[in-house]
Structure formats: C-alpha cells, structure tokens
N, C-alpha and C. Protein backbone atom coordinates (compact mmCIF):
# COMPACT_ATOMS: atom_id res chain seq x y z
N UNK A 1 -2.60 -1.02 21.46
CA UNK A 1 -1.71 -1.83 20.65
C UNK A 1 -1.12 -0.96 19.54
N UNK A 2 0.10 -1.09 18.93
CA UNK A 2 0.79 -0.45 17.81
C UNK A 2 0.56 -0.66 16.45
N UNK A 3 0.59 0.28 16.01
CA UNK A 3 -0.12 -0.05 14.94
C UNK A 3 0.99 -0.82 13.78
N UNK A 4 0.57 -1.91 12.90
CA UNK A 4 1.24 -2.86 12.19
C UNK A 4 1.23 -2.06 10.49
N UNK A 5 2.30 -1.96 10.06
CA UNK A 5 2.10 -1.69 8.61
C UNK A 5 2.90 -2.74 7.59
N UNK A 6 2.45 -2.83 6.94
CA UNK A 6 3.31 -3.91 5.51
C UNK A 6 3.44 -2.25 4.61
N UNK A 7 4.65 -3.04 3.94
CA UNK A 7 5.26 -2.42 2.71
C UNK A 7 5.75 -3.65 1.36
N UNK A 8 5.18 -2.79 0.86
CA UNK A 8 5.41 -3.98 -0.26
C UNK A 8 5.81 -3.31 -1.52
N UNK A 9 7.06 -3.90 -2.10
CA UNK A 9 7.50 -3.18 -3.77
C UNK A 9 8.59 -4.45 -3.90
N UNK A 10 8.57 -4.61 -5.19
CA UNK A 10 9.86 -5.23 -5.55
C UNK A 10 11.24 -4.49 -5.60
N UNK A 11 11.18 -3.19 -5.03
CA UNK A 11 12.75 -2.41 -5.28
C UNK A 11 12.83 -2.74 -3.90
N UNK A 12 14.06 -2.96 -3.31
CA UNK A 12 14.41 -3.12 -1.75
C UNK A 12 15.07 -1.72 -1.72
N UNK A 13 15.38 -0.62 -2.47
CA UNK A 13 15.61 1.03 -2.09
C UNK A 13 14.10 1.55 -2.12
N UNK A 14 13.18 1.11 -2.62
CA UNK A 14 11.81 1.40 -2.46
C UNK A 14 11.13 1.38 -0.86
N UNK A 15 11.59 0.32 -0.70
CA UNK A 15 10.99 -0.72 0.63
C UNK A 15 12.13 0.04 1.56
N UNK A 16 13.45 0.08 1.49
CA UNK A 16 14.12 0.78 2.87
C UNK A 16 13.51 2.67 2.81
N UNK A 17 13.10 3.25 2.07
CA UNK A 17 12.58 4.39 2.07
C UNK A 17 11.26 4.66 2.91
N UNK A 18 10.38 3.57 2.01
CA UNK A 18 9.34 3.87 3.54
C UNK A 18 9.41 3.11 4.23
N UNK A 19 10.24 2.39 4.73
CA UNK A 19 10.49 1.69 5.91
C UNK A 19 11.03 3.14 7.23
N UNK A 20 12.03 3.24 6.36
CA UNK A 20 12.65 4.80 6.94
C UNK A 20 11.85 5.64 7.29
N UNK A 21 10.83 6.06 6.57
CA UNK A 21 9.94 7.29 6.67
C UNK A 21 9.13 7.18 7.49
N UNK A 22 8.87 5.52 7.80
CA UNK A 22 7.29 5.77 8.66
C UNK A 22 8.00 5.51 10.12
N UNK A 23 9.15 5.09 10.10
CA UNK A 23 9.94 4.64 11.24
C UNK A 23 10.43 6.66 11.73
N UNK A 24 10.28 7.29 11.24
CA UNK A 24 11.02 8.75 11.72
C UNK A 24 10.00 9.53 11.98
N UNK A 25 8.05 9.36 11.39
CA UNK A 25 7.09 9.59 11.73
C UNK A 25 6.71 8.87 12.65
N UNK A 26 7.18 7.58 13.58
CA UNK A 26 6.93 7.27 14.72
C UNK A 26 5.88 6.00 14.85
N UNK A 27 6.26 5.23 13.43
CA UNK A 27 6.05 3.88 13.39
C UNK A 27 7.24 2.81 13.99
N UNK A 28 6.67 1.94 14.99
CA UNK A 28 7.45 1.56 15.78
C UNK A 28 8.05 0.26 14.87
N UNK A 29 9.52 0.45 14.53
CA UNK A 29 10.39 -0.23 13.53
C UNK A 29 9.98 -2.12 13.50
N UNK A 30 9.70 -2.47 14.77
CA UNK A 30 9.50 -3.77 14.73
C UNK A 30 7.94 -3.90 13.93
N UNK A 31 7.77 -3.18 13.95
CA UNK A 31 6.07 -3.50 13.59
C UNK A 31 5.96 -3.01 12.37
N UNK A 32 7.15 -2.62 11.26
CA UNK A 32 6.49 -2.48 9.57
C UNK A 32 7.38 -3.97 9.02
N UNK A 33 6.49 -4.53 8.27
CA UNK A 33 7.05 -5.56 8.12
C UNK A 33 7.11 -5.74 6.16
N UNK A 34 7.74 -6.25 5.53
CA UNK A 34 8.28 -6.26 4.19
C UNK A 34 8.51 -7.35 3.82
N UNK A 35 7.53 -7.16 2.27
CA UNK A 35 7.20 -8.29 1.35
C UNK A 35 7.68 -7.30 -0.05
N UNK A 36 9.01 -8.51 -0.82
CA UNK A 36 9.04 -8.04 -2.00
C UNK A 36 8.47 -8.55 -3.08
N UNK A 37 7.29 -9.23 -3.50
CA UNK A 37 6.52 -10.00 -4.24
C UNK A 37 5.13 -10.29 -3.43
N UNK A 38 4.19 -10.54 -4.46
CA UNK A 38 2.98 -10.61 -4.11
C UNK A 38 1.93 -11.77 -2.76
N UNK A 39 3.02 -12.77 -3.23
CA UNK A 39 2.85 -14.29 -2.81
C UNK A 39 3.23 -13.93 -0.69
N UNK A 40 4.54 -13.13 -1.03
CA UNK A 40 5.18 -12.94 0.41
C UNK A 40 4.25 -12.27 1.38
N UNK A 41 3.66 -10.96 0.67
CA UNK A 41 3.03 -10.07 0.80
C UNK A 41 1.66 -10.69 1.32
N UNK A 42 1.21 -11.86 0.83
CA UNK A 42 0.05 -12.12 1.25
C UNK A 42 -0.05 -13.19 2.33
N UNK A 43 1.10 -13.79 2.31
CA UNK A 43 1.75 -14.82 3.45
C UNK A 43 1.71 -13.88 4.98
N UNK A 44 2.53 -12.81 4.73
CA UNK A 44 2.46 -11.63 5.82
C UNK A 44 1.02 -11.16 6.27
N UNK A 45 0.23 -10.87 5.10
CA UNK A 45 -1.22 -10.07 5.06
C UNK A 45 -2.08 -10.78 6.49
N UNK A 46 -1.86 -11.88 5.58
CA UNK A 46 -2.87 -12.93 6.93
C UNK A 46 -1.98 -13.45 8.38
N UNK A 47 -0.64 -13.30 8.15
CA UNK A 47 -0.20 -13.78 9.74
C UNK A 47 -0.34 -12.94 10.46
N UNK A 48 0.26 -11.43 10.07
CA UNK A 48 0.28 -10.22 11.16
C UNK A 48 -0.61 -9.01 11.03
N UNK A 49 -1.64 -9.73 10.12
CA UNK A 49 -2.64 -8.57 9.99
C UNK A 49 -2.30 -6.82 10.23
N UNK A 50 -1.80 -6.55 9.32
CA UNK A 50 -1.43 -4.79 9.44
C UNK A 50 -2.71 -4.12 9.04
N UNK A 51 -3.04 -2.84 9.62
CA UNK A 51 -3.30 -2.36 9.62
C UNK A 51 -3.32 -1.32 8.29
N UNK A 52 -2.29 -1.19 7.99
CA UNK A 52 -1.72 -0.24 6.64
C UNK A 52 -0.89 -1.32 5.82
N UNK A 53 -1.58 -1.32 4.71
CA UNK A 53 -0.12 -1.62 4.27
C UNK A 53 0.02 -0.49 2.56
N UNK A 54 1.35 -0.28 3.04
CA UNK A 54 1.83 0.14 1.57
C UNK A 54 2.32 -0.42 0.35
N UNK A 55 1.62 -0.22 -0.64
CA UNK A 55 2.05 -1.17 -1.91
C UNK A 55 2.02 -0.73 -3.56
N UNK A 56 2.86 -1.37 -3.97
CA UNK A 56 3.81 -0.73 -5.20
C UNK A 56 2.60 -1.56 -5.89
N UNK A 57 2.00 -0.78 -7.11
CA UNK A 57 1.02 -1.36 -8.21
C UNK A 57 1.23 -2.22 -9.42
N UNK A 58 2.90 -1.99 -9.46
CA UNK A 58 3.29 -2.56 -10.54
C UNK A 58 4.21 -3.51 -9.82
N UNK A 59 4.06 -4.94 -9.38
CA UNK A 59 4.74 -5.94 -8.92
C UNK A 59 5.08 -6.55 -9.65
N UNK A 60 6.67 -7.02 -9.97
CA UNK A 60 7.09 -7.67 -10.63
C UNK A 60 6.96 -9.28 -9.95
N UNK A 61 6.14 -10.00 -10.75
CA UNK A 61 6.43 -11.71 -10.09
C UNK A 61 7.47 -11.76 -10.11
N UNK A 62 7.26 -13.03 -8.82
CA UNK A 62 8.04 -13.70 -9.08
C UNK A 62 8.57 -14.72 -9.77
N UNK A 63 10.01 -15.22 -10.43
CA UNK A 63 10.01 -16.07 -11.39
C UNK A 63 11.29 -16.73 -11.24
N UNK A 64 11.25 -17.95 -11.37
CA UNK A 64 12.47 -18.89 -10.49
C UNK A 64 13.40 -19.14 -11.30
N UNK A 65 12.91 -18.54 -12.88
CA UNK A 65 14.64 -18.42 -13.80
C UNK A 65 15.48 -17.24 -13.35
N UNK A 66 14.79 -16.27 -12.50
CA UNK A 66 15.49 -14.93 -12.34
C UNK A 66 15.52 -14.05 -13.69
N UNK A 67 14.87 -14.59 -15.08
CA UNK A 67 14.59 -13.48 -15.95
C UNK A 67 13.00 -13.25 -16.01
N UNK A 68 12.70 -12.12 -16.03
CA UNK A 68 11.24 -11.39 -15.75
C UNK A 68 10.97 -12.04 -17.26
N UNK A 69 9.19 -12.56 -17.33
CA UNK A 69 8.31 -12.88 -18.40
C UNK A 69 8.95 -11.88 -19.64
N UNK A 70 8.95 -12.34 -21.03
CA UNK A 70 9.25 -11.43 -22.17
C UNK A 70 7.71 -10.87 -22.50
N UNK A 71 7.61 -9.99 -23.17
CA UNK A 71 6.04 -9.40 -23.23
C UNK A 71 6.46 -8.45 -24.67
N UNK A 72 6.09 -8.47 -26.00
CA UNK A 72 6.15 -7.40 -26.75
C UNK A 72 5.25 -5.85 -26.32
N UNK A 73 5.81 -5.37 -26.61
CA UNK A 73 5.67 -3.87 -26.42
C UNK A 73 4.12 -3.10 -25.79
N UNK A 74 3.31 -4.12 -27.31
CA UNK A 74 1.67 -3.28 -27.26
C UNK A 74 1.12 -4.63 -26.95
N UNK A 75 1.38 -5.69 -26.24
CA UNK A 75 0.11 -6.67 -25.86
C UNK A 75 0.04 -6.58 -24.87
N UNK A 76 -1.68 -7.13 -24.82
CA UNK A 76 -3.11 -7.44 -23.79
C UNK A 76 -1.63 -7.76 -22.26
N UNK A 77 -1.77 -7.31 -21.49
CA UNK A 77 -1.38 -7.91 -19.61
C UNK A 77 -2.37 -9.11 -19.66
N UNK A 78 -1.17 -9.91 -19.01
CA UNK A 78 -1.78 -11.02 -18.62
C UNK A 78 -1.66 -11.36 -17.02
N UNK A 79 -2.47 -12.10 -16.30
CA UNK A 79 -2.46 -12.23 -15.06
C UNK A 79 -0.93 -12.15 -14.10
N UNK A 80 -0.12 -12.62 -14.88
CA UNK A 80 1.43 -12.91 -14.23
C UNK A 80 2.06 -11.21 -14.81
N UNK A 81 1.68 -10.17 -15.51
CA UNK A 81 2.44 -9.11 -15.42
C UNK A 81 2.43 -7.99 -14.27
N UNK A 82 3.11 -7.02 -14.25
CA UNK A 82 3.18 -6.41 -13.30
C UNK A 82 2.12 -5.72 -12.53
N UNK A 83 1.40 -4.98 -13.41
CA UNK A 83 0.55 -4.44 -12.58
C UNK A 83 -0.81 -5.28 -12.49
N UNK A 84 -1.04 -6.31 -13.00
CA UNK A 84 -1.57 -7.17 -13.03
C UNK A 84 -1.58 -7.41 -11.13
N UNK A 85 -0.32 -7.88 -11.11
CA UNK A 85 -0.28 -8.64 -9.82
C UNK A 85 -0.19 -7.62 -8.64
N UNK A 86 -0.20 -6.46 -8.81
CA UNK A 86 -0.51 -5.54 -7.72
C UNK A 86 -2.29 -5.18 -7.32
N UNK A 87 -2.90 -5.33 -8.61
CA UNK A 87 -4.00 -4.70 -8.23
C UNK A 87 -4.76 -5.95 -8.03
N UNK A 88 -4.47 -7.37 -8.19
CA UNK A 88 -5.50 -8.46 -7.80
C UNK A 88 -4.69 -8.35 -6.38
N UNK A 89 -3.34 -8.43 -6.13
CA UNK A 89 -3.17 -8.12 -4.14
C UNK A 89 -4.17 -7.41 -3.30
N UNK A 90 -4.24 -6.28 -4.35
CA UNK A 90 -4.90 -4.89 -3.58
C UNK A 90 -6.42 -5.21 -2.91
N UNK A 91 -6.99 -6.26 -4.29
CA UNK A 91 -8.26 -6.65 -4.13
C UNK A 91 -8.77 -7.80 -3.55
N UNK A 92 -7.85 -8.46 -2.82
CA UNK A 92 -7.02 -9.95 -2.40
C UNK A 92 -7.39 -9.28 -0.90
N UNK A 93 -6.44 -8.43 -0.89
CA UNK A 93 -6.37 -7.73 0.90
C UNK A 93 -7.28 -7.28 1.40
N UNK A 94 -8.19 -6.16 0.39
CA UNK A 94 -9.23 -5.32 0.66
C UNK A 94 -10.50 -6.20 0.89
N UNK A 95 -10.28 -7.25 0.11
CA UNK A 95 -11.42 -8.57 0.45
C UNK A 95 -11.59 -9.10 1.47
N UNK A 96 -10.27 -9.80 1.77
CA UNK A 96 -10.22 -10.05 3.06
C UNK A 96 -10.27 -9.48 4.53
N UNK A 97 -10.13 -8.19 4.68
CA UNK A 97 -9.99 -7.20 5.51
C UNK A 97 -10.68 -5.76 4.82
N UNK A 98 -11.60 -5.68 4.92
CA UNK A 98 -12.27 -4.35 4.42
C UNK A 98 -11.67 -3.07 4.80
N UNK A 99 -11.40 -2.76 6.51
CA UNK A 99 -10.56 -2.06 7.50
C UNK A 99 -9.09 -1.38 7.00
N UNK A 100 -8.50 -2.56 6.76
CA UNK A 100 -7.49 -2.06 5.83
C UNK A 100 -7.42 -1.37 5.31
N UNK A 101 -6.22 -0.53 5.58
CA UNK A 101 -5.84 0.75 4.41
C UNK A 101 -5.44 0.61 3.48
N UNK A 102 -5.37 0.34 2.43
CA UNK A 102 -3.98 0.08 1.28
C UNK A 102 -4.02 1.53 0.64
N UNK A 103 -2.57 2.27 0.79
CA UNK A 103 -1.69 2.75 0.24
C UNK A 103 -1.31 2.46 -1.19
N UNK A 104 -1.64 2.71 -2.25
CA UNK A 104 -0.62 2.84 -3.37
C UNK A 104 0.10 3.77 -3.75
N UNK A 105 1.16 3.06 -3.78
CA UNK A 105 2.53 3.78 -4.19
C UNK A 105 3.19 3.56 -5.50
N UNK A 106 2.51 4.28 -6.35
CA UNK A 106 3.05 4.01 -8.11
C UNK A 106 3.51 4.86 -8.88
N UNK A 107 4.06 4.59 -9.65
CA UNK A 107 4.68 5.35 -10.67
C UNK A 107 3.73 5.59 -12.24
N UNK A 108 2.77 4.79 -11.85
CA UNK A 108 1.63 4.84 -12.79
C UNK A 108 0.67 5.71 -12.99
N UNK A 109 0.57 6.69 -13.72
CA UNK A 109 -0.64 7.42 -14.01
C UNK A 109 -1.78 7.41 -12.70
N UNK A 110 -2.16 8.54 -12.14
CA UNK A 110 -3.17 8.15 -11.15
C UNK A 110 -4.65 8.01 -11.63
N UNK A 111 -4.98 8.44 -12.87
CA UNK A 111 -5.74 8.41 -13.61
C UNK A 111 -6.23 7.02 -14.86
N UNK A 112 -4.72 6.15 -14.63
CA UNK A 112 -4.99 4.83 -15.23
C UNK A 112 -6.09 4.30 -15.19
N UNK A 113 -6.41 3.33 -15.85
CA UNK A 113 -7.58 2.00 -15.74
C UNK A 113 -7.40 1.36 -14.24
N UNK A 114 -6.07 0.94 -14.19
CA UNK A 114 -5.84 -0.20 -13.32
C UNK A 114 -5.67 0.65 -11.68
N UNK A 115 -4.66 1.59 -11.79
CA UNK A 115 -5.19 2.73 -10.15
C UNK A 115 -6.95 2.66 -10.20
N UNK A 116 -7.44 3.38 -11.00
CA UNK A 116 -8.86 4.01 -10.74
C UNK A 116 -9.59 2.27 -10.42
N UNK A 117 -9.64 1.28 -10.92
CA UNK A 117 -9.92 0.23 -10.62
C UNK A 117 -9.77 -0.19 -9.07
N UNK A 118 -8.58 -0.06 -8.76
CA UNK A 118 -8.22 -0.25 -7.22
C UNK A 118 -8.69 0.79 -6.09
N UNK A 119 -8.86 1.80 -6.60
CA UNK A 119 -9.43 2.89 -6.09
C UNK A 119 -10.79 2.44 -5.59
N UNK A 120 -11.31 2.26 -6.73
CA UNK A 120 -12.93 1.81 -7.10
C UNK A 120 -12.94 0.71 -5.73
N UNK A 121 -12.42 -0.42 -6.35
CA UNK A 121 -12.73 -1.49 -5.28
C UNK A 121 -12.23 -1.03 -3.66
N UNK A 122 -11.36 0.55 -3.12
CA UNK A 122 -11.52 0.44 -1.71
C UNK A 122 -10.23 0.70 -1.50
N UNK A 123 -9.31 0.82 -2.27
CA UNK A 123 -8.01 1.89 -1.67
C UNK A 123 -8.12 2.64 -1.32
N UNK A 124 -7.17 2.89 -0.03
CA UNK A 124 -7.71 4.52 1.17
C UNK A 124 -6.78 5.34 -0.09
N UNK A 125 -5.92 5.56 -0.42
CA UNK A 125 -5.41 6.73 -1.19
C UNK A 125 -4.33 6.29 -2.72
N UNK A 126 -3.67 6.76 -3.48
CA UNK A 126 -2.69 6.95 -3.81
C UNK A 126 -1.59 7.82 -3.88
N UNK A 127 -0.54 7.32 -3.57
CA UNK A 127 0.73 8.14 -3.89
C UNK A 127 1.73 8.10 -5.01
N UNK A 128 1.92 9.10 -5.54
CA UNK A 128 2.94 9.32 -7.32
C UNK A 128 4.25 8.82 -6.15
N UNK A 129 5.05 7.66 -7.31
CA UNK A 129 6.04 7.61 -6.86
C UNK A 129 7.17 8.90 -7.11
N UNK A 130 8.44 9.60 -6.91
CA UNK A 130 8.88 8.93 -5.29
C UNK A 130 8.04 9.94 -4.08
N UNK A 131 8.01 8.45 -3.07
CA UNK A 131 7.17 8.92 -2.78
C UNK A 131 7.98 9.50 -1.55
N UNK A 132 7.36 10.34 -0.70
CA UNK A 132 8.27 11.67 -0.06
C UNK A 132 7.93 11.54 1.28
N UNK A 133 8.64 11.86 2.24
CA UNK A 133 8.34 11.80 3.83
C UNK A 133 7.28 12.94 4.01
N UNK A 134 6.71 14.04 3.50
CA UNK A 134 5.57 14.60 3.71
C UNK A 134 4.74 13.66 3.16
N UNK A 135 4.23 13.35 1.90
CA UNK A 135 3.63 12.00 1.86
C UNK A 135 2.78 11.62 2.84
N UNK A 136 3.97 10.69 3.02
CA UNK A 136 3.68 9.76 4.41
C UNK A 136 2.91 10.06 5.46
N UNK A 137 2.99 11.51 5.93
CA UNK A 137 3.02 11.91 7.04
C UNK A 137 1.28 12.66 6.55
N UNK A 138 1.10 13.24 5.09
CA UNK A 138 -0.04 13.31 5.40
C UNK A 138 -0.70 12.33 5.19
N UNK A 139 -0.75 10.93 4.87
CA UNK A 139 -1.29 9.81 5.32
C UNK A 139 -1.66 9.51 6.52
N UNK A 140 -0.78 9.47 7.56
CA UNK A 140 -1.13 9.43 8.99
C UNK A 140 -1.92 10.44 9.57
N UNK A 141 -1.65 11.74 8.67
CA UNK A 141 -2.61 12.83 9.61
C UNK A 141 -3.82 12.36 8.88
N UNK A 142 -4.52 12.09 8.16
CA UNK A 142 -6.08 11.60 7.63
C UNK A 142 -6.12 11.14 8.55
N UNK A 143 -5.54 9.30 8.35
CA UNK A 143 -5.39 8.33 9.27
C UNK A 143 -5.87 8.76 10.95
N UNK A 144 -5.11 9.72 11.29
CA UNK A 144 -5.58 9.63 12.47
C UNK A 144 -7.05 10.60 12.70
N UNK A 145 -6.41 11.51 11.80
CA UNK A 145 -8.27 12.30 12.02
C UNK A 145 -9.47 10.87 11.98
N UNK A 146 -9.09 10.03 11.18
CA UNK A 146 -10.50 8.84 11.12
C UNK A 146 -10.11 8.05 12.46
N UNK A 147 -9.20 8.30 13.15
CA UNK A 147 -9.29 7.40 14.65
C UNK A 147 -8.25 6.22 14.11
N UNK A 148 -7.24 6.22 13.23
CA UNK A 148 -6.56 5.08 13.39
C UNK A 148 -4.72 5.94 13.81
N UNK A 149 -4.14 5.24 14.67
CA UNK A 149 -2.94 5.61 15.97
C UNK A 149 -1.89 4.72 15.49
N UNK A 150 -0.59 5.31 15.62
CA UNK A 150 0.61 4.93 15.61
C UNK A 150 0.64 3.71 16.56
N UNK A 151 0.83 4.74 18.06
CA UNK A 151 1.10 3.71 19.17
C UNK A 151 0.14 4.49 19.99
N UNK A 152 0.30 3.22 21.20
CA UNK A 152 -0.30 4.03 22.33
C UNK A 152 -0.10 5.39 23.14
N UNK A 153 1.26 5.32 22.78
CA UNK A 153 1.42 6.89 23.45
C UNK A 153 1.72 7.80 22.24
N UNK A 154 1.64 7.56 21.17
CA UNK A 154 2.49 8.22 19.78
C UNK A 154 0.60 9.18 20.04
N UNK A 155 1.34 9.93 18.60
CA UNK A 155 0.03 11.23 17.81
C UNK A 155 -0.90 10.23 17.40
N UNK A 156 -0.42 9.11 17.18
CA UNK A 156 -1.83 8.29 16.46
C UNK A 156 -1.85 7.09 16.98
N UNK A 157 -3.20 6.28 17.31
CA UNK A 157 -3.30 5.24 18.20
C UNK A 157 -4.31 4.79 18.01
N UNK A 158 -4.52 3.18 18.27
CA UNK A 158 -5.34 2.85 17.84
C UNK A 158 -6.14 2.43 16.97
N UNK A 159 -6.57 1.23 15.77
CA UNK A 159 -7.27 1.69 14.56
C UNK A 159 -9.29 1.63 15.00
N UNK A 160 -9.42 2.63 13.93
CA UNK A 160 -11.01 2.45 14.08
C UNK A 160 -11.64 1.40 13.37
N UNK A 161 -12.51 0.55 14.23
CA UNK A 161 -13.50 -0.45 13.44
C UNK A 161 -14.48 0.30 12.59
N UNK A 162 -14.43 0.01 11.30
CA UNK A 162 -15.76 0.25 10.35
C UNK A 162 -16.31 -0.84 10.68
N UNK A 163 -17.59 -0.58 10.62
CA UNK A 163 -19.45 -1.21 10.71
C UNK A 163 -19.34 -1.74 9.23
N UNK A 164 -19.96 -3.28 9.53
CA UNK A 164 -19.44 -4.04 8.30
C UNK A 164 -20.80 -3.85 7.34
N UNK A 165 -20.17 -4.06 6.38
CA UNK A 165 -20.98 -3.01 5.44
C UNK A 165 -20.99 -1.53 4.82
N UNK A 166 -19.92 -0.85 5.68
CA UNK A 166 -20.18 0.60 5.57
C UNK A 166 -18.67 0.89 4.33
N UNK A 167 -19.36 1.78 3.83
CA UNK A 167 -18.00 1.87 2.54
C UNK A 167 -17.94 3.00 3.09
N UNK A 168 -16.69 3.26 2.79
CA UNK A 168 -16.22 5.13 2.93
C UNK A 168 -16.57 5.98 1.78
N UNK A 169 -17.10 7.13 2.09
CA UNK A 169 -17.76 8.08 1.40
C UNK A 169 -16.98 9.33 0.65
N UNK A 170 -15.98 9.38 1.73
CA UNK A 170 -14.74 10.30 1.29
C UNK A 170 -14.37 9.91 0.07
N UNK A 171 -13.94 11.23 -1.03
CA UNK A 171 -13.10 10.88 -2.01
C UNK A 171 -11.78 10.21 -1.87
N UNK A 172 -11.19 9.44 -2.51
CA UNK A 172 -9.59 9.19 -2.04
C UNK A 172 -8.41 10.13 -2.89
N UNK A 173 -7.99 10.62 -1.69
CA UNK A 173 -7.06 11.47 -2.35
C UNK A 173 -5.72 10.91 -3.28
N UNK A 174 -5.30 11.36 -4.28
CA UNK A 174 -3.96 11.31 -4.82
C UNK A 174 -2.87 12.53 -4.72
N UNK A 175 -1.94 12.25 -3.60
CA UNK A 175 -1.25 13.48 -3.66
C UNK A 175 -0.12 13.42 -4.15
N UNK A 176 0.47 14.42 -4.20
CA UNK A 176 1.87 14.61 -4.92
C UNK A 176 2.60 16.11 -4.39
N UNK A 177 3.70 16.06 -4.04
CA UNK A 177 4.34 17.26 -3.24
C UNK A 177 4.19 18.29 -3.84
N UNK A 178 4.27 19.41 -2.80
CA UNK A 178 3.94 20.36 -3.66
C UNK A 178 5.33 21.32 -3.77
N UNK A 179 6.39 20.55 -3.10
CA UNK A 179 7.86 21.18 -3.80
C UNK A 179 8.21 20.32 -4.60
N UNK A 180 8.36 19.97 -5.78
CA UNK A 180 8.84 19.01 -6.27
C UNK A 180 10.59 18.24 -6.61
C-alpha cells in the first residue's frame, strides 16, 4: 500500500511546497492530503490515517471574524494561540497513533520550550523553516532505513509496525541545510 502523508500549515505557499517536494521525491500526489488549521487537520488525521504527517508548530486558529485573536506583545499563550494549537495537534495525533511520524516544520527556535516539548512527547524530527527539498528527502531516507516505503514499487515502501509500548530510542534529529 502507498504510503499516506498530511501536511499541515496555515500558509497555502507553505502547503503547495511540500506538497511539491514530496510529490518529486516520489510521494504518490493523490495520497498527501492538506489541512490548513488544526480542527481540518484532525478531521483528516482520523479518516485517512497517514502515515507522516507534516506540520507547521505555529497554527494560526481558526476564527470566523477573519481577524486573528489580539494578544499584547509579552503575555502568557493561551490555548487558542498559535503555537499553542500546533503542539496540542502534535500530541492529539501522537496519542492517537503512536506509529505516526510527525514532522515539524517551524520557524521556531528548535531549542524552544514548546518544539523540545513535542519532541519530548514523540515527534520523529524537526525541520527550520524554509524548509528545503533535501530536507525532505533526508526524512524519507531515515524513514526508510526504519522500514517505512513510499510505494510499493518506489525506494520506500511500506510502514513499520512499532510493538506497542516501545518508544524510540534514537535521538530526533533537527536539521537544517547545509547550503544555506
């Protein structure tokens, strides 16, 4: 079977980039599927169960005046701010599906509270936004060294079942190109 990925960011030039990227590394186009908000994202999570999904840390809610929450400068995040609502997804998905890869893709410090938090709870990696078609691609090469496949006939095939219970031991990498 092919392997399923979600992408998730509120920029739709965010979302056609790695849509693009994983589609030219030989993710089969029908099968990455795109959520621009958290709510969508998790509507998707549970119908088509992906395998990967990629996701932006700082999600802007959604909000049905079309103007984003006001927030002064130096106050406490509250549940409805941005990165707020990326890293309870992260921990939303990873809950529900242990297997799951989640990808972050941020522009946030990789060293933050709120990355290292998501990390903590079971993100396979992070990526510094923008994020780059090598990137990507060394994502899939891990990916497949651990037994999880594009397609059936692609370089990568297949995902591997973890033994429930078993946490991964590997550090998670944060990469960032090394041409910049």
């Amino acid at each position: 079977m092919a392997l399923k990925v979600l992408v998730v960011d509120d920029s739709p030039a965010v979302r056609l980039t790695l849509r693009s990227g994983l589609v030219r590394i030989g993710v089969d186009r029908s099968r990455v599927f795109e959520a621009e908000d958290a709510a969508t994202a998790m509507r998707l999570f549970r119908k088509v169960h992906p395998e990967v999904v990629f996701m932006d840390l700082s999600l802007k809610p959604r909000v049905e005046t079309g103007e984003p929450p006001k927030r002064e400068p130096d106050a406490v995040p509250t549940p409805t701010e941005p990165v707020e609502q990326g890293e309870v997804l992260a921990k939303q998905m990873l809950y529900q599906d242990p297997s799951v890869k989640v990808v972050i893709c941020t522009g946030v410090p990789a060293d933050s509270a709120s990355v290292q938090e998501v990390v903590k709870y079971g993100a396979f990696c992070v990526l510094q936004k923008p994020v780059t078609l090598q990137q990507i691609h060394r994502v899939f090469q891990v990916l497949a060294a651990e037994g999880l496949m594009l397609s059936e006939s692609g370089p990568f095939n297949e995902r591997r079942e973890r033994p429930s219970g078993e946490t991964p031991t590997r550090p998670r990498p944060t990469w960032e190109d090394e041409n910049p």
